[in-house]
Protein backbone atom coordinates (compact mmCIF):
# COMPACT_ATOMS: atom_id res chain seq x y z
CA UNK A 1 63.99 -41.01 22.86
CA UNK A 2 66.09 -41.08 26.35
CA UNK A 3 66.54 -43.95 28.13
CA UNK A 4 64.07 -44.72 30.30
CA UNK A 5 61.80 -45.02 26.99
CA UNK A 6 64.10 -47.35 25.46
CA UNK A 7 63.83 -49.51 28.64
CA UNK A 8 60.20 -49.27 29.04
CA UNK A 9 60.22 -50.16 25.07
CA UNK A 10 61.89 -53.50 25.71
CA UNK A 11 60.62 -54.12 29.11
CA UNK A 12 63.84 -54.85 30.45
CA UNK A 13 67.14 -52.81 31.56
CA UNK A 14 69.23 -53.42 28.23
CA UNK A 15 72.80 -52.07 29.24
CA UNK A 16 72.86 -53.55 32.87
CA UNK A 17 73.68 -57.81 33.17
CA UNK A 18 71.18 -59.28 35.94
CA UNK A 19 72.43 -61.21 38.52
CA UNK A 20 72.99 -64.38 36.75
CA UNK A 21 74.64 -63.06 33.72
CA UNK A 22 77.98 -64.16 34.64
CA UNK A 23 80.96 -61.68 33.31
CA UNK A 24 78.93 -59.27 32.42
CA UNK A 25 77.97 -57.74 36.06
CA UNK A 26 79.08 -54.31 36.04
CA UNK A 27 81.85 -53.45 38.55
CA UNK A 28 83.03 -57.44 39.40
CA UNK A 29 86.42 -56.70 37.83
CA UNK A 30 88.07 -56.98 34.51
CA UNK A 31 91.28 -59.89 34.82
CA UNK A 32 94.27 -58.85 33.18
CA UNK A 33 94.58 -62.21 31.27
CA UNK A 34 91.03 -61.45 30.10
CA UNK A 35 91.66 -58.29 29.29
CA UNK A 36 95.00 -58.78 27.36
CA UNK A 37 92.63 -61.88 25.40
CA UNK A 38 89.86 -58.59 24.65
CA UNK A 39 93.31 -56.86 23.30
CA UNK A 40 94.24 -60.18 20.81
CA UNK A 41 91.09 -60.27 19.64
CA UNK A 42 90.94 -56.60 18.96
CA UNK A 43 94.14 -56.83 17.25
CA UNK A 44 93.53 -59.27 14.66
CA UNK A 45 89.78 -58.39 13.82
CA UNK A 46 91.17 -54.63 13.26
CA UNK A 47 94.15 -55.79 11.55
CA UNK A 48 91.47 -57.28 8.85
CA UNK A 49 90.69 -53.42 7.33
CA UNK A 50 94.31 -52.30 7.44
CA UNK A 51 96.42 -54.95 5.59
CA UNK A 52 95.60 -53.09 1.80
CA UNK A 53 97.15 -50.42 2.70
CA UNK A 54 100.59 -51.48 2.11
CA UNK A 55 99.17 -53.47 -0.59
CA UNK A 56 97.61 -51.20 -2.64
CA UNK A 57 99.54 -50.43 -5.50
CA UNK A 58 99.80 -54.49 -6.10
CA UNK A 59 96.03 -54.84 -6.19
CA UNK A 60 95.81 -52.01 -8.25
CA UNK A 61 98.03 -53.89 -10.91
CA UNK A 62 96.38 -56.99 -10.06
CA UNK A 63 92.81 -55.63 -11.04
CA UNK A 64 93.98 -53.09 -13.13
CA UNK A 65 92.54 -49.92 -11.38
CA UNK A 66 94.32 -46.42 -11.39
CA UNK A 67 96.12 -45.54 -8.98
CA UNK A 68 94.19 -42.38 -7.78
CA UNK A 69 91.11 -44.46 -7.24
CA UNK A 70 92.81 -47.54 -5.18
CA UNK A 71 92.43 -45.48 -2.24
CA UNK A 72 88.31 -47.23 -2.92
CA UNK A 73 89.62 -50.10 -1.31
CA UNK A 74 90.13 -49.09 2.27
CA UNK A 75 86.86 -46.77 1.67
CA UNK A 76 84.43 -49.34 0.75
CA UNK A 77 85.73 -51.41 4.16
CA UNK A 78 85.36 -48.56 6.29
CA UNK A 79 81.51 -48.05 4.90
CA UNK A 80 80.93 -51.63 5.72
CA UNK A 81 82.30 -51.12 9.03
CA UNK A 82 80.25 -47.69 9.62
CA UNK A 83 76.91 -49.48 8.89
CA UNK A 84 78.12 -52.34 11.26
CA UNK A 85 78.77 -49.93 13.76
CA UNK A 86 75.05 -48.13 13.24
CA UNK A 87 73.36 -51.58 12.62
CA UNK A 88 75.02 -54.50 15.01
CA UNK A 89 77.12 -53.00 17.86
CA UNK A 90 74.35 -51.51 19.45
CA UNK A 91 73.29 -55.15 19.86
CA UNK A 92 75.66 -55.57 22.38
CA UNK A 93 73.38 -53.91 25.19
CA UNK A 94 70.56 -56.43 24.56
CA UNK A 95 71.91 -59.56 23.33
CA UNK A 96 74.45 -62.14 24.64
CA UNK A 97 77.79 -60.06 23.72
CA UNK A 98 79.23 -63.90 23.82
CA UNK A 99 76.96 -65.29 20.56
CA UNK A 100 77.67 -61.51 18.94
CA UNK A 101 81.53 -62.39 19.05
CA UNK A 102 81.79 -65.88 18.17
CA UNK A 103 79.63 -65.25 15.56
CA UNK A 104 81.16 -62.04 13.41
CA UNK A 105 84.74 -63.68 14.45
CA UNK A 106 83.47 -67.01 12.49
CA UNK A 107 82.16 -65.15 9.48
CA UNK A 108 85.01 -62.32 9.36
CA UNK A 109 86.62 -65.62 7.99
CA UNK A 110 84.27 -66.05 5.42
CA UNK A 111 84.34 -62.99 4.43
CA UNK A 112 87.96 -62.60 3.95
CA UNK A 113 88.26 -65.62 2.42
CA UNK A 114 86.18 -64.18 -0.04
CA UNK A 115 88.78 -61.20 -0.53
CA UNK A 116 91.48 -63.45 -1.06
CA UNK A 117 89.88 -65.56 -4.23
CA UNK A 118 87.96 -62.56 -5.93
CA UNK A 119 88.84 -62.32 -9.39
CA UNK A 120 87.35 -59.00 -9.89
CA UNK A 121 87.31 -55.54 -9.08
CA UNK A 122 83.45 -55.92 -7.69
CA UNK A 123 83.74 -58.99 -6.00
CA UNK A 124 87.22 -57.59 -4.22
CA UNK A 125 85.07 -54.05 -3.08
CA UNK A 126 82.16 -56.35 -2.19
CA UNK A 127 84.13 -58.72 0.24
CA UNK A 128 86.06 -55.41 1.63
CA UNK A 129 82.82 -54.39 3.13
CA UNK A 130 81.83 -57.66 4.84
CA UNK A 131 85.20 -57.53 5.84
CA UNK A 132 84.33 -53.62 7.06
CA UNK A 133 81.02 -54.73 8.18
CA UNK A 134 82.10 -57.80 10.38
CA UNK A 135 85.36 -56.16 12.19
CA UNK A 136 83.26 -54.04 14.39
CA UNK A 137 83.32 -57.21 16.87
CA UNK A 138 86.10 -54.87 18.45
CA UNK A 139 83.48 -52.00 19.40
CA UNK A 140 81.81 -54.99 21.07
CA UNK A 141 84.40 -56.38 23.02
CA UNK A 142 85.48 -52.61 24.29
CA UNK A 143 81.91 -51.98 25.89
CA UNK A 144 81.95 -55.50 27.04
CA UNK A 145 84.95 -54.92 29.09
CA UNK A 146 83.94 -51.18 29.63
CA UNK A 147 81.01 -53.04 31.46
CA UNK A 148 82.90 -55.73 33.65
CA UNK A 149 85.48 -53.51 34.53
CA UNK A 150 85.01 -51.53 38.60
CA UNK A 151 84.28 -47.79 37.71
CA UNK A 152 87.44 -46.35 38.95
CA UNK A 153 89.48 -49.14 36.55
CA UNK A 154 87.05 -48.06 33.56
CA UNK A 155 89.74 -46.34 31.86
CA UNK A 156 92.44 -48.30 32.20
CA UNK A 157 90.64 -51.40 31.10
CA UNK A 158 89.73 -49.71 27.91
CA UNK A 159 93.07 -48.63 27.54
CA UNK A 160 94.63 -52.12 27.60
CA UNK A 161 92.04 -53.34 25.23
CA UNK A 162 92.45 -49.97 22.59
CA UNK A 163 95.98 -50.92 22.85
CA UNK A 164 95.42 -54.25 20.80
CA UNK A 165 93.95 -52.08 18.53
CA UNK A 166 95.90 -50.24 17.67
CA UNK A 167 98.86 -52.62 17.56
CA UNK A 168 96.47 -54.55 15.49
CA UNK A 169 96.09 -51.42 13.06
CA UNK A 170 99.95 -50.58 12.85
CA UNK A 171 101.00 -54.22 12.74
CA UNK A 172 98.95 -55.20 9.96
CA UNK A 173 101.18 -52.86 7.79
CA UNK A 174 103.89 -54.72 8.39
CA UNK A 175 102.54 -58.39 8.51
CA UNK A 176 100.67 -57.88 4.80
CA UNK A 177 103.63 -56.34 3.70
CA UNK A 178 105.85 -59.79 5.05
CA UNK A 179 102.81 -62.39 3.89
CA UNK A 180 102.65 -60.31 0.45
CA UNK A 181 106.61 -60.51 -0.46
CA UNK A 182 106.53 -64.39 0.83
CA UNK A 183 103.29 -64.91 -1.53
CA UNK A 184 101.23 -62.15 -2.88
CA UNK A 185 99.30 -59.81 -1.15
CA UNK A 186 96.14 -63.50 -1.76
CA UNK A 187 97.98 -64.79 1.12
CA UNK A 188 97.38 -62.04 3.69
CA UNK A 189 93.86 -62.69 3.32
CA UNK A 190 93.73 -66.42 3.56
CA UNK A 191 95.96 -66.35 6.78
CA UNK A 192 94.14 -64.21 8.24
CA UNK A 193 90.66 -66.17 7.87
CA UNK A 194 92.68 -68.87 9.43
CA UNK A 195 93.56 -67.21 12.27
CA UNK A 196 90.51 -65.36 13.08
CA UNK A 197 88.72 -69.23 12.81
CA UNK A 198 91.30 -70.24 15.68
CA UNK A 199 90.03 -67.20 17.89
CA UNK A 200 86.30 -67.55 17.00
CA UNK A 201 87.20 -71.46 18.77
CA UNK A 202 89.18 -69.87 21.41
CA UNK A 203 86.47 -67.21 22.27
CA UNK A 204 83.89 -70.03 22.26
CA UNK A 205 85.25 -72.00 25.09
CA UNK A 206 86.50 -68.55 27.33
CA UNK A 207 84.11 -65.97 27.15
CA UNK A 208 81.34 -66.14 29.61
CA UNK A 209 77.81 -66.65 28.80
CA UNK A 210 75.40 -63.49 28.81
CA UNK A 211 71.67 -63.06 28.55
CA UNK A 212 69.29 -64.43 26.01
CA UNK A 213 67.06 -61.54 25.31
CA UNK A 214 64.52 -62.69 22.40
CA UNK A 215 64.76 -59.68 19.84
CA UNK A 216 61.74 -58.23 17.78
CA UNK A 217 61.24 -55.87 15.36
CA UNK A 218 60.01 -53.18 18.02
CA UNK A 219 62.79 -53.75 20.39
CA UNK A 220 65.57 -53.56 18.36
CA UNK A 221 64.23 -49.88 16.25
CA UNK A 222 63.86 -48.52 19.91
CA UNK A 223 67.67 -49.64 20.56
CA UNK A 224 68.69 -47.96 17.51
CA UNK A 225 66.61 -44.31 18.73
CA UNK A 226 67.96 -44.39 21.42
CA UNK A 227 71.28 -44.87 20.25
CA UNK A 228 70.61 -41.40 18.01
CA UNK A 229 69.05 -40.06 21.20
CA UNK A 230 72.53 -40.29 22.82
CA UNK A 231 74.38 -37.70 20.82
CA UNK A 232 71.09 -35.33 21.58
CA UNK A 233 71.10 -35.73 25.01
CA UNK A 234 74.87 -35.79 25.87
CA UNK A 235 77.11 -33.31 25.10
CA UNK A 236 80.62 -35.20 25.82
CA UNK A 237 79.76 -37.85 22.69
CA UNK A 238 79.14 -35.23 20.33
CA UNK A 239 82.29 -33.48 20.81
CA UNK A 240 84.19 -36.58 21.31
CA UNK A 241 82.50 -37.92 18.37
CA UNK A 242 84.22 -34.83 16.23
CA UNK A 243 87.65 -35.36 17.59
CA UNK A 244 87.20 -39.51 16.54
CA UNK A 245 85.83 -38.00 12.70
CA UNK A 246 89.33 -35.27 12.62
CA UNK A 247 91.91 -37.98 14.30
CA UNK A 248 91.19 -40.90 12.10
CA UNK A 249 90.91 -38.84 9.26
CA UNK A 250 94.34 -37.61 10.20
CA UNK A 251 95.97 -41.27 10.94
CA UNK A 252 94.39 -42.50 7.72
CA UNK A 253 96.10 -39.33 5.33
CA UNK A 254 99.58 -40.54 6.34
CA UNK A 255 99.28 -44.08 6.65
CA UNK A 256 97.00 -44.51 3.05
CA UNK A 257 99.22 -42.67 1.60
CA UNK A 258 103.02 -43.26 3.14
CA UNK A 259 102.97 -46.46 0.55
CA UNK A 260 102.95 -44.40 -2.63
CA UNK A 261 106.46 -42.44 -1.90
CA UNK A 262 108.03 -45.22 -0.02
CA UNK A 263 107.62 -47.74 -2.81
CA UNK A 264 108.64 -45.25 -5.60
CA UNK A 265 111.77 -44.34 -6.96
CA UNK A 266 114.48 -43.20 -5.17
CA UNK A 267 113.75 -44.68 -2.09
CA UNK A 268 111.60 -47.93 -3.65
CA UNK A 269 110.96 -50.36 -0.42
CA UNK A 270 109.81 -53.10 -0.53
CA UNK A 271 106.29 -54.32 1.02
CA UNK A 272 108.04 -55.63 3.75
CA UNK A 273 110.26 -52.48 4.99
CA UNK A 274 107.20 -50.09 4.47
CA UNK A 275 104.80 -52.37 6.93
CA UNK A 276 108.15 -52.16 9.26
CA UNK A 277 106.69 -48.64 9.93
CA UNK A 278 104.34 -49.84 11.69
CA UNK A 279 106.50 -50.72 14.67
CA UNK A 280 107.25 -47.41 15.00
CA UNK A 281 103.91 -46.31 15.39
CA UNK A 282 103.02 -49.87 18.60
CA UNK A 283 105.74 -48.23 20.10
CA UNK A 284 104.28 -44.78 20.00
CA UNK A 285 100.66 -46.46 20.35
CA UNK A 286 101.34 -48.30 23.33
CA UNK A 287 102.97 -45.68 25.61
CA UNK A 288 99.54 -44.14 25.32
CA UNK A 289 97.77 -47.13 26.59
CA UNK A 290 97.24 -45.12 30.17
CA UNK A 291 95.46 -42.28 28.81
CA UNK A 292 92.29 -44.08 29.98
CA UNK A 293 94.05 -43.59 33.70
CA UNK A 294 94.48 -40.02 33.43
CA UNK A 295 90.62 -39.83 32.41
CA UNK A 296 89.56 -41.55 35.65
CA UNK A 297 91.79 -39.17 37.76
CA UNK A 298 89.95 -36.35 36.06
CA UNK A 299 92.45 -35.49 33.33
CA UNK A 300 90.79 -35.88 30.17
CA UNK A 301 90.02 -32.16 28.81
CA UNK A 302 94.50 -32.01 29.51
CA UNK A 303 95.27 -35.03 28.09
CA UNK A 304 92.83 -34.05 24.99
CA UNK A 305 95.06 -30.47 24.85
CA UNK A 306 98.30 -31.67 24.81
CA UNK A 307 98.20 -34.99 22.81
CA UNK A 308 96.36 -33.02 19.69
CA UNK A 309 99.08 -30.49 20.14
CA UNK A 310 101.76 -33.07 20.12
CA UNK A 311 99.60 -34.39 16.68
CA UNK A 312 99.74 -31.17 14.86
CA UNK A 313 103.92 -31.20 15.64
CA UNK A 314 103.95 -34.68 14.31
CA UNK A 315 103.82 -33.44 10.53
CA UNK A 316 107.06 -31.10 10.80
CA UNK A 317 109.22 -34.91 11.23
CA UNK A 318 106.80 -36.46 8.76
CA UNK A 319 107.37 -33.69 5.83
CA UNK A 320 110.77 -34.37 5.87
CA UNK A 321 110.81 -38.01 4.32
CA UNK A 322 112.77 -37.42 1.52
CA UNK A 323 115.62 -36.33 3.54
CA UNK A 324 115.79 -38.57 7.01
CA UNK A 325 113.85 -41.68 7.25
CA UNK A 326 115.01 -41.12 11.04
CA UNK A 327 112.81 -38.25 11.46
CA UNK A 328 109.97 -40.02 9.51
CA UNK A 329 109.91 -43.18 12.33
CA UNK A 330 110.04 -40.16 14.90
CA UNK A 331 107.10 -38.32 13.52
CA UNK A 332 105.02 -41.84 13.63
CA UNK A 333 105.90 -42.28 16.90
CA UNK A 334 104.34 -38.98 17.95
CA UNK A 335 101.85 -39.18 15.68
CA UNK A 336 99.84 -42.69 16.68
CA UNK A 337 100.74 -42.24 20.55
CA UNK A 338 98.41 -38.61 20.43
CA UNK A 339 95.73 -40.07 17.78
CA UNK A 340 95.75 -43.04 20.76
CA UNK A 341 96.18 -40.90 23.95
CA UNK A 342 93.05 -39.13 22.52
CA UNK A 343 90.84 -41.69 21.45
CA UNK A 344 91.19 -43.74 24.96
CA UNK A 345 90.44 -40.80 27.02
CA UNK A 346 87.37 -40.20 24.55
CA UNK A 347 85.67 -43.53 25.44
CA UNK A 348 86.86 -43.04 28.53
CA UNK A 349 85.13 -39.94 29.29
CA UNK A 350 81.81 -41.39 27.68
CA UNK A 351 81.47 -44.77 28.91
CA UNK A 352 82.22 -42.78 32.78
CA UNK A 353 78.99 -40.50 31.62
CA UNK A 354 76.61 -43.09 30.19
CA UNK A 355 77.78 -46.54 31.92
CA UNK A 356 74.59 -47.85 30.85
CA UNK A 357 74.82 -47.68 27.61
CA UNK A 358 78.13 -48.88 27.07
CA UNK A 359 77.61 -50.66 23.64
CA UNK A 360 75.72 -47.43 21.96
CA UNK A 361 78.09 -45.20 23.42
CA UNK A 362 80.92 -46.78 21.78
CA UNK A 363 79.09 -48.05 18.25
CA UNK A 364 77.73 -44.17 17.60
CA UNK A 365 81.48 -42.98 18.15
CA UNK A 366 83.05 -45.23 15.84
CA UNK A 367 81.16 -44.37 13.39
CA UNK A 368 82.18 -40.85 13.44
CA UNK A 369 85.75 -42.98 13.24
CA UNK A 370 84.95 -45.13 10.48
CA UNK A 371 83.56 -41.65 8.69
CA UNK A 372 86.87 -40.17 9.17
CA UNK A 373 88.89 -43.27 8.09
CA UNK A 374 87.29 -43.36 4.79
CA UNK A 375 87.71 -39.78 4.38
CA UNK A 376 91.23 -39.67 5.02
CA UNK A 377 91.75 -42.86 2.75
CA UNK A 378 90.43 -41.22 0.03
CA UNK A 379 91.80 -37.97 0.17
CA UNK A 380 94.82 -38.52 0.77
CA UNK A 381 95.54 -40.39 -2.45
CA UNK A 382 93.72 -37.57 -4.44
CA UNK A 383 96.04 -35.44 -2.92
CA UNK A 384 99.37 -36.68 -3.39
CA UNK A 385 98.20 -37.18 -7.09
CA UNK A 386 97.78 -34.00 -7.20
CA UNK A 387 100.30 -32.48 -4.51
CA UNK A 388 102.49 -34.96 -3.77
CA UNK A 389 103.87 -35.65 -0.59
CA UNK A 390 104.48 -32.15 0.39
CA UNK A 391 100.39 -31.28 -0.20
CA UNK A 392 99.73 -34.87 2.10
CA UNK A 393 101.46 -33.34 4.77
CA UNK A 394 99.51 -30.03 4.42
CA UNK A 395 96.52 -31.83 4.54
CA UNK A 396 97.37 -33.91 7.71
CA UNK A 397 98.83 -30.60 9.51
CA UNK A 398 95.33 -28.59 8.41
CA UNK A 399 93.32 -31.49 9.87
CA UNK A 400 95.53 -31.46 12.67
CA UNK A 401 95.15 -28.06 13.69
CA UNK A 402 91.25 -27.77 13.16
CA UNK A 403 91.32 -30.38 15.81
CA UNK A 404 93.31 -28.53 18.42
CA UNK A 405 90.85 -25.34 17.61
CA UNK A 406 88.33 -27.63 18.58
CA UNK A 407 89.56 -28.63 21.80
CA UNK A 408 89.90 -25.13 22.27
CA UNK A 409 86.67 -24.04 22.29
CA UNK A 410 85.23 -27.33 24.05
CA UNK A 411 87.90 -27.15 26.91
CA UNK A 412 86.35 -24.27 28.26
CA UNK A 413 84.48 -26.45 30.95
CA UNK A 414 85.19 -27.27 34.35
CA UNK A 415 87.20 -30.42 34.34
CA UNK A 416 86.36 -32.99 37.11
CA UNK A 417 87.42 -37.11 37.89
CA UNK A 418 85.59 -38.72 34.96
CA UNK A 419 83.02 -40.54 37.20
CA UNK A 420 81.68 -37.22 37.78
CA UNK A 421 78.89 -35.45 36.19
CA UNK A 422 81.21 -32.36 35.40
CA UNK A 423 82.89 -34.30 32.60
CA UNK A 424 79.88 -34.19 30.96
C-alpha cells in the first residue's frame, strides 16, 4: 500500500498539520528551548528501560533467578517497546501527537510504579513491558520535531533531541546505580514514576495542540500497511533499519553485560561506580549530536563509514578491562559517540526521504532497534557465562564488523545533500 492509498483510505493527508494545527506545521521552525524540552523528555522516558541494567544481579537475588537468565529483564522491556513501536507510534501521523504524549508520559508512571512493588518474578517481567511498551513516547516526540523543524535544520533538530536520548540511556546507569546504593534498586523505580508524573504536567501546559482526527477501525489498519509499505517502497529505511538492528545489538552486548565483571571479584564496584560509566559514554554521545548536520550537507553514506569503523576499534580499549579501567572509559567513549553518530544520520537520511511520514518512518526503525536491544541483552549474558569477558568482546567486535561490511556494500551509491532524492 503506498501512500496516496493510505491517504485516500483516511480521507485526509495524515503526516502533514493543516493550517490551524499550531506547532505542528512543517517547516515553521523548531525553538531551541523546545527542542532541548523534546531532549528532557526523551531522556527520562528512555532512561525508564535502562536502569536494570546496573541492577541486575540485585534483582536476580531479590527474585531468585539465575544469573544467565536475568538478562530476561531488559528483553521482556524491549518486546514491550517493539510492539509499541509497531502498534502506537505510527499514531503520531494521525492523531494529536500532544494527547499521545501526555498520555503514555502519565501511564509510564503507572507502569513503573508497578515495577517497583512487584513481589514476583511475573509481575516484575509483566510491568517491564508496559514499561517497554509505554517509553516509545520518545519515537513520538523525534517525528514531532522532525516535522516542525525547516528542512535544511531537519538533522540537526533530531540530533539535539537523540542527544537526550542517549544521555537518558547512559545516565540511567549511573542514576539506578546511586538511587539503588541510597535504597535498593525499589527506589529507582518509584522516583522515576515521580518524575515522569512532573513532565506528563509540564508537557500538558507547553506542548501545542494538534489535530483531532476521529480514529476507526479502517483508518488505523491502513496506517499500519502503510507503515509495512514503507520498508517496500524505500530503500534508505531498509538498510538503515539493519544498521539500527547491528548497532543496538552492539551497545546492548557491552553495556548488559559490563555489570557482571565490574561487580565481581577483583575489581567488585559498587552500583554506584559502575553507572559512573555512563558519563563516559554522554560525553562520547553528545559530541555526536551534529551527525544530523553532516546528513543535511549531504554527508551521511561518510559519516555512516567512518563512525562504524571507529565502532569496530572501540572493542580493542574495551577487551582490556582487566588491566586499565583508563582504556575501558576510552573505549565507551568511542563506542556510544559512533553507535550515536550513526543512528542520527539514519533518521536523518529517512525523515529527508519520506517527510511525510515522519512518525512511521521513525516507529518501523526502532523497531529494528528495539529487535537488536533485546538481542544483544540476551546474548551477551549467555555469552560471558559461557566465555567470559574475553568471548563478550568477540561478540561485540563480530557484530561490529558485519556492520561495517554492510556499509560497504550499501555505500556504493551516489551520495547527495539529504534533501535530495539521491540519498534515497
Amino acid at each position: 500500500m503506498t501512500n496516496e492509498d493510505v491517504r485516500a483510505d483516511l480521507g485526509q493527508d495524515i503526516a502533514v498539520a493543516g493550517p490551524g494545527e499550531a506547532g505542528e506545521i512543517a517547516g515553521r521552525g523548531l525553538s531551541r528551548p523546545m527542542a532541548l524540552l523534546f531532549a528532557l523528555t526523551c531522556g527520562l522516558s528512555v532512561a525508564n528501560i535502562y536502569f536494570a541494567q546496573p541492577l541486575l544481579d540485585a534483582m536476580a537475588q531479590d527474585f531468585g533467578i539465575a544469573p544467565a537468565a536475568i538478562g530476561m529483564v531488559m528483553t521482556f522491556t524491549q518486546i514491550g517497546y517493539a510492539f509499541g513501536l509497531i502498534l502506537i507510534v505510527p499514531l503520531g501521523d494521525l492523531w494529536d501527537r500532544r494527547r499521545l504524549i501526555v498520555g503514555q508520559t502519565t501511564l509510564s508512571a503507572v507502569a513503573l510504579i508497578i515495577v517497583a512493588t512487584a513481589s514476583h518474578a511475573a509481575v516484575l517481567l509483566a510491568g517491564m513491558v508496559l514499561v517497554g511498551v509505554l517509553a516509545i513516547v520518545i519515537q513520538v516526540l523525534v517525528a514531532l520535531a522532525a516535522t516542525m523543524a525547516r528542512p535544511a535544520e531537519r538533522g540537526g533538530a533530531i540530533g539535539t533531541v537523540t542527544s537526550g536520548v542517549v544521555a537518558g540511556v547512559l545516565l540511567a546507569r549511573f542514576a539506578s546505580g546511586t538511587l539503588a546504593d541510597i535504597g535498593g534498586w525499589r527506589l529507582v523505580y518509584l522516583v522515576s514514576a515521580g518524575l515522569m508524573l512532573a513532565m506528563a504536567t509540564l508537557l500538558l501546559r507547553v506542548l501545542p495542540h494538534g489535530r483531532r482526527t476521529a480514529l476507526t477501525g479502517a483508518a488505523y489498519l491502513a496506517l499500519l500497511r502503510s507503515t509495512a509499505a514503507l520498508f517496500v517502497e524505500e530503500r534508505i529505511v531498509r538498510e538503515r533499519a539493519l544498521f539500527a538492528f547491528l548497532i543496538f545489538a552492539n551497545l546492548n552486548v557491552f553495556w548488559n553485560a559490563i555489570v557482571l565483571p565490574l561487580s565481581a571479584p577483583p575489581i567488585a564496584l559498587s552500583h554506584t561506580s559502575i553507572g559512573a560509566l555512563g558519563i563516559a559514554g554522554v560525553a562520547g554521545a553528545l559530541a555526536a549530536r551534529n551527525a544530523g548536520r553532516l546528513a543535511d550537507l549531504g554527508w551521511g553514506q561518510r559519516t555512516t563509514g567512518l563512525s562504524l569503523l571507529l565502532m569496530l576499534a572501540a572493542w580493542a580499549p574495551i577487551a582490556c578491562l582487566q588491566t586499565s579501567l583508563w582504556l575501558l572509559i576510552a573505549g565507551v567513549i568511542m563506542l556510544d559517540f559512533a553507535i550515536q553518530a550513526v543512528h542520527v544520520t539514519s533518521q536523518s537520511l529517512m525523515v529527508a526521504a519520506r517527510p511525510d511520514a515522519a512518525s512511521r518512518l521513525v516507529g518501523g526503525y526502532m523497531v529494528f532497534y528495539s529487535i537488536g536491544s533485546a538481542t544483544g541483552a540476551i546474548a551477551s549474558t549467555i555469552v560471558y557465562a559461557a566465555a567470559g569477558w574475553s568471548g563478550v568482546c568477540i561478540l561485540g567486535a563480530g557484530i561490529s564488523a558485519a556492520a561495517l561490511l554492510v556499509w560497504v556494500i550499501t555505500a556504493s551509491r551516489v551520495e547527495a545533500p539529504a534533501g535530495c532524492a539521491a540519498t534515497r
